[in-house]
Protein backbone atom coordinates (compact mmCIF):
# COMPACT_ATOMS: atom_id res chain seq x y z
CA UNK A 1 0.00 0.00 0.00
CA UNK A 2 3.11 2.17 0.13
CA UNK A 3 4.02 1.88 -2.82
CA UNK A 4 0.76 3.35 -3.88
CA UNK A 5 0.91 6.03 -1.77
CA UNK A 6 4.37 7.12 -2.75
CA UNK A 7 3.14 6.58 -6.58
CA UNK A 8 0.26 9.01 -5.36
CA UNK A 9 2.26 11.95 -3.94
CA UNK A 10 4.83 11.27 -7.04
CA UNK A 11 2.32 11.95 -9.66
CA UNK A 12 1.43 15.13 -7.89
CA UNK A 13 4.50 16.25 -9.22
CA UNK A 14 3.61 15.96 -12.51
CA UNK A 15 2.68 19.12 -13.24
CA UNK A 16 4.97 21.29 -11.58
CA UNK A 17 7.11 21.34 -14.86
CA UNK A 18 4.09 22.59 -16.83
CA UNK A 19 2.74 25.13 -14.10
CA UNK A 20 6.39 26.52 -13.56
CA UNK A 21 6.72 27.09 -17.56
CA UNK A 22 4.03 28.81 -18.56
CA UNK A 23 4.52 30.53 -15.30
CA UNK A 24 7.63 31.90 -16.75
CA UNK A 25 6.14 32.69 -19.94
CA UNK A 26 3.59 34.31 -18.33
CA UNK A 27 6.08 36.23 -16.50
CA UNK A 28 8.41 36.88 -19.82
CA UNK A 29 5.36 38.22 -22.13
CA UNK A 30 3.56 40.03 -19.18
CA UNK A 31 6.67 41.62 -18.66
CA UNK A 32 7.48 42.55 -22.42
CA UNK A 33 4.34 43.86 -22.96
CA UNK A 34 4.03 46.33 -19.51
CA UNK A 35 7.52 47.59 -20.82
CA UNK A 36 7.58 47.58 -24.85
CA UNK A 37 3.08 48.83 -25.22
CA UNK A 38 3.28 50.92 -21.93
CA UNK A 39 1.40 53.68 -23.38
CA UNK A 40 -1.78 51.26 -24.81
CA UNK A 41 -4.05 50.43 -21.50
CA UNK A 42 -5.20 47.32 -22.57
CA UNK A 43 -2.07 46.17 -22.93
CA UNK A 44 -0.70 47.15 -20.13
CA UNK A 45 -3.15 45.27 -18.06
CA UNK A 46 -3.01 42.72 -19.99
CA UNK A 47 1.37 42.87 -19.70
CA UNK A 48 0.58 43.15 -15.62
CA UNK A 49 -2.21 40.64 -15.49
CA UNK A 50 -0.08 38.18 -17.02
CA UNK A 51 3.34 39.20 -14.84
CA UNK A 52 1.23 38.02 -11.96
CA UNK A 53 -0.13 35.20 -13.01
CA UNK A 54 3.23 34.07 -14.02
CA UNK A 55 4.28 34.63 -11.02
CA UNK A 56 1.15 32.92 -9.06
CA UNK A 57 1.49 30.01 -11.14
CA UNK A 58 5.66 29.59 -10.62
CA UNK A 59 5.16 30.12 -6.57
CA UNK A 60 2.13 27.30 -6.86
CA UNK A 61 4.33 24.66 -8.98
CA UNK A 62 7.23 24.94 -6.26
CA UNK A 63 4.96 24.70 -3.60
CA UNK A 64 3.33 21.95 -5.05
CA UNK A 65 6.51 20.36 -5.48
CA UNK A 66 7.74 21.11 -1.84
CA UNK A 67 4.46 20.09 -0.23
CA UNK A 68 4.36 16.60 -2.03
CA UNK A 69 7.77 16.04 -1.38
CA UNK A 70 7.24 16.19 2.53
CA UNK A 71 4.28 13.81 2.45
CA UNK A 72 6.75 11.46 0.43
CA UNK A 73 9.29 11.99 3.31
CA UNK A 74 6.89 11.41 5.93
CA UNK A 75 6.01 7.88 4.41
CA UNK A 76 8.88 6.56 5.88
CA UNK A 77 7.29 7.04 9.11
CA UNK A 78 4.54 5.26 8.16
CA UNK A 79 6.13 1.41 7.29
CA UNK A 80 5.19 0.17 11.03
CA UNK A 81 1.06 0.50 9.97
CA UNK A 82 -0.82 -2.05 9.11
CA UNK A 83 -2.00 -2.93 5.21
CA UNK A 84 -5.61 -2.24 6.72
CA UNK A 85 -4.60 0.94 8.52
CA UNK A 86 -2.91 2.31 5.73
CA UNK A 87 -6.09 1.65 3.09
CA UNK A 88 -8.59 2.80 5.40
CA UNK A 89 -6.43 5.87 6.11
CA UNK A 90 -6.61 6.60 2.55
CA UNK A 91 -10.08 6.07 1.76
CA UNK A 92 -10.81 8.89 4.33
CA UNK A 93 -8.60 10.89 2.93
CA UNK A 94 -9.35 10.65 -0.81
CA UNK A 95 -13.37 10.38 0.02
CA UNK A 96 -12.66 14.17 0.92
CA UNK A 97 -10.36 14.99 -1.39
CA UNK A 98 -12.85 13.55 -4.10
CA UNK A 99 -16.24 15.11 -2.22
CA UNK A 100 -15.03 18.11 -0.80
CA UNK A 101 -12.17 19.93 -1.94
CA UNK A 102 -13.25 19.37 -5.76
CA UNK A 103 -16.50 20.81 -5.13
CA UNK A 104 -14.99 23.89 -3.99
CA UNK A 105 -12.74 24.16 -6.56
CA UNK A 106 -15.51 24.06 -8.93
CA UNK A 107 -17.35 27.02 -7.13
CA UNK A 108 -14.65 29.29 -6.63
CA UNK A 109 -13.66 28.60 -10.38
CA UNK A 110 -17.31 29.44 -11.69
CA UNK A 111 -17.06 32.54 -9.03
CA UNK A 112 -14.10 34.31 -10.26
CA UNK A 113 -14.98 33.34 -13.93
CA UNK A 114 -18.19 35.23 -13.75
CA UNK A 115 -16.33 38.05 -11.64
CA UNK A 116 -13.83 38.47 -14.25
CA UNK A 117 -15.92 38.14 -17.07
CA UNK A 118 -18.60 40.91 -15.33
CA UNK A 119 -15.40 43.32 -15.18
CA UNK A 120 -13.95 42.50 -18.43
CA UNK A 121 -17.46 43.55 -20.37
CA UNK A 122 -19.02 45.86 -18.30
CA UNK A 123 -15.62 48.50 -17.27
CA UNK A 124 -14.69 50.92 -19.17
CA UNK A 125 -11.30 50.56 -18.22
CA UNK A 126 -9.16 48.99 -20.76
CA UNK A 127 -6.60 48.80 -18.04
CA UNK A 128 -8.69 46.65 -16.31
CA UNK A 129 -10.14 44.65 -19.17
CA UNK A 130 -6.64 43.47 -20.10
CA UNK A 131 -6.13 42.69 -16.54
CA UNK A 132 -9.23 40.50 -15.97
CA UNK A 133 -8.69 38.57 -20.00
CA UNK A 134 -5.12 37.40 -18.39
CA UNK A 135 -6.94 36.28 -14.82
CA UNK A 136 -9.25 34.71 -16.98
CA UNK A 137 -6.45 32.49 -18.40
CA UNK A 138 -4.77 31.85 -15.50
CA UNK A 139 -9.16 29.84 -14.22
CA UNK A 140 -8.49 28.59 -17.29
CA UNK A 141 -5.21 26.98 -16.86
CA UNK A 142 -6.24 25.87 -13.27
CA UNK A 143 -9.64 23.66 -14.49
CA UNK A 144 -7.81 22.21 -16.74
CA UNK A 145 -5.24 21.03 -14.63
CA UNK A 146 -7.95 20.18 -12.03
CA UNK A 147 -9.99 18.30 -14.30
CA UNK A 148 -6.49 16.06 -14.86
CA UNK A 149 -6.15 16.07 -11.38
CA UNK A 150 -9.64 14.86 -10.42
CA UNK A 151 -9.51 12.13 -13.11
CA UNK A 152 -6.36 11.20 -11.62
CA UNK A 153 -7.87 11.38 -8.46
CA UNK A 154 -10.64 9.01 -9.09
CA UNK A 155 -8.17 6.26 -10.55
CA UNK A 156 -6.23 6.39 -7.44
CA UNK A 157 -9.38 6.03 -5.42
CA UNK A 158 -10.94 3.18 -7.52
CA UNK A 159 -7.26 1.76 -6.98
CA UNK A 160 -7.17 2.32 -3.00
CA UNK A 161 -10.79 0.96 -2.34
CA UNK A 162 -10.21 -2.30 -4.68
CA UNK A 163 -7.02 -2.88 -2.87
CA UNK A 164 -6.70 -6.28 -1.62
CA UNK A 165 -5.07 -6.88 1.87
CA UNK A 166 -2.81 -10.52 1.87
């Protein structure tokens, strides 16, 4: 059951490389486009938008990475539980993960969608509707990574629960 665990937490990590990438892209055009269109307001929010998303996505991937890494660490003190312990342990765990924390996800994503969307049409600021189009990719960017992630998810779970005990 260890092993599955540590598989678990390991393909957590997947996406770090991804999130940290177009974080820095993010970061590289957001930045390029504050300094070289400075004087058009759309793209200057836009150019900001994006330098902060970059860097909201680069600071997520390395936590990401750094929180998965410790639960890998702390597996090690984990070898003197039982199979049982271990499996039941873990269908607690992913039964929230699966019932809770996704559900959430999907309101605050359809929250700040609408927000952003309400701001990008109805402002007259294109300051701030080239600001809200780059927040808008960055909900983007996170549902589809949470939609991989809850797929993921749900194998894992399917794997946990059909687990056998020898």
């Amino acid at each position: 059951m260890l092993q599955h665990i540590y598989q678990y937490y390991n393909g957590e990590k997947l996406g770090v490389p991804y999130f940290v990438s177009i974080g820095i892209i993010f970061l590289l055009v957001g930045l390029l486009l504050w300094l070289k269109f400075f004087e058009n307001p759309i793209s200057k929010g836009f150019g900001t938008g994006l330098f902060i998303v970059g860097i909201i996505l680069v600071v997520g991937g390395f936590s990401a990475l750094k929180f998965n890494n410790q639960k890998i660490a702390q597996l090690s003190t984990r070898q003197s539980e039982t199979e049982l312990v271990l499996k039941e342990s873990e269908i607690i765990r992913m039964e929230k993960v699966m019932n809770v924390t996704f559900r959430y996800a999907f309101i605050a994503f359809a929250t700040i969608t609408t927000i952003l969307i309400w701001i990008t049409v109805f402002t007259k600021s294109y300051y701030w509707k080239g600001f809200s189009i780059a927040f808008i990719l960055l909900v983007l960017i996170l549902l589809i990574f949470d939609t991989y992630n809850s797929k993921r998810n749900a194998a894992y779970f399917e794997l946990v629960k059909e687990y056998k005990i020898e």
